[in-house]
Protein backbone atom coordinates (compact mmCIF):
# COMPACT_ATOMS: atom_id res chain seq x y z
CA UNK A 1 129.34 81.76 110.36
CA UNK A 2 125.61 83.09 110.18
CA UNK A 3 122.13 81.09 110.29
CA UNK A 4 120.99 82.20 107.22
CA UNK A 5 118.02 79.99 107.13
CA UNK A 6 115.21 82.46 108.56
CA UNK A 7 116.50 84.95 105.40
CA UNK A 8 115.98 82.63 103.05
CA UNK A 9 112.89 80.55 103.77
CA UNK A 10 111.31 83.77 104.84
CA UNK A 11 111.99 85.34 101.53
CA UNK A 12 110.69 81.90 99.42
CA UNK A 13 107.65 81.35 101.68
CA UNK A 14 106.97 85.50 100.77
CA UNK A 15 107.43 84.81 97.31
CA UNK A 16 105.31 81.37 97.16
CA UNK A 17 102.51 82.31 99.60
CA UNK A 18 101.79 86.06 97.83
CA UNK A 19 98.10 86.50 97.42
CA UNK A 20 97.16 86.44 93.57
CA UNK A 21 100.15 85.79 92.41
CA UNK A 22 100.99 81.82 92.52
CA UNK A 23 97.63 81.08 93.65
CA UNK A 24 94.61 82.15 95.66
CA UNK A 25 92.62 80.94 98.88
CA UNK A 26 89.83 82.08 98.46
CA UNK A 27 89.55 82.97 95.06
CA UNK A 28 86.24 85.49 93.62
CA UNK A 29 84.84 82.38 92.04
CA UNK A 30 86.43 79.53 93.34
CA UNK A 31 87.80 78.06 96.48
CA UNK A 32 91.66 78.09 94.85
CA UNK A 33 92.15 80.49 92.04
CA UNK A 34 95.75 80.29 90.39
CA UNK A 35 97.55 83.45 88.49
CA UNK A 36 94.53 86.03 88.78
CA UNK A 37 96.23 88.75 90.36
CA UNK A 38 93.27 89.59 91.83
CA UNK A 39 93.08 89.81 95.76
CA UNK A 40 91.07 90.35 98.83
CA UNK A 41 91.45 91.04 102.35
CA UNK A 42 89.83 87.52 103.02
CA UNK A 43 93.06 86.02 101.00
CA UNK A 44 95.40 88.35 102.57
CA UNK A 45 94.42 87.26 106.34
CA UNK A 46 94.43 83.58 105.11
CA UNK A 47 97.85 83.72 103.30
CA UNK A 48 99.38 85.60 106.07
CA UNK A 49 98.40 82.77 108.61
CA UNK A 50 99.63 80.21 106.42
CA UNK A 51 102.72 82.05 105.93
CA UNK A 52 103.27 82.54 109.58
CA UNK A 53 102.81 78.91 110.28
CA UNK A 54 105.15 77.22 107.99
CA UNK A 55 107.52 79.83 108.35
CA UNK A 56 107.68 79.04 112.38
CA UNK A 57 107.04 75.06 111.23
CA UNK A 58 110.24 75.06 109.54
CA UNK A 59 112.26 77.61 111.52
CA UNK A 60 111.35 76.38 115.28
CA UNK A 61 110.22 73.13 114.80
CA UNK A 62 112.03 71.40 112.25
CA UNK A 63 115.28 73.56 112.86
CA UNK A 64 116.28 74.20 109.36
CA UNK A 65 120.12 75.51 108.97
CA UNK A 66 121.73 77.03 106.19
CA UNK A 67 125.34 78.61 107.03
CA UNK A 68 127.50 80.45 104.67
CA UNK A 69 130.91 81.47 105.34
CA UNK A 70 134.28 80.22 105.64
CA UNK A 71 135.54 76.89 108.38
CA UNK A 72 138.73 78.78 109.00
């Protein structure tokens, strides 16, 4: 069986945590923009650091697991 877990939260966290497209820290006007599709390289550097810290939070500390395959 494989650990499928870093895959998949990974590939949500990249999804959720996209700069402009969910929502935005920080946004042209606001603190939190949400839906502008607008981004910066302020945003960028903050949503990578976010992304990089839940995605070791949940991977190292917390262990998550997800295993596919077959118990034979």
């Amino acid at each position: 069986m494989q650990d499928w877990s870093p895959v998949l939260i990974s590939f949500m966290l990249f999804i959720l945590l996209s700069p402009g497209l969910v929502f935005q820290i920080p946004g042209k006007s606001r603190t939190i923009e949400c839906g502008k599709f607008h981004t910066s390289v302020v945003s960028i550097l903050i949503h990578t650091i976010i992304f990089f810290a839940l995605d070791a939070f949940f991977l190292v500390v917390v262990g998550v697991r997800i295993e596919f395959g077959s118990s034979s």
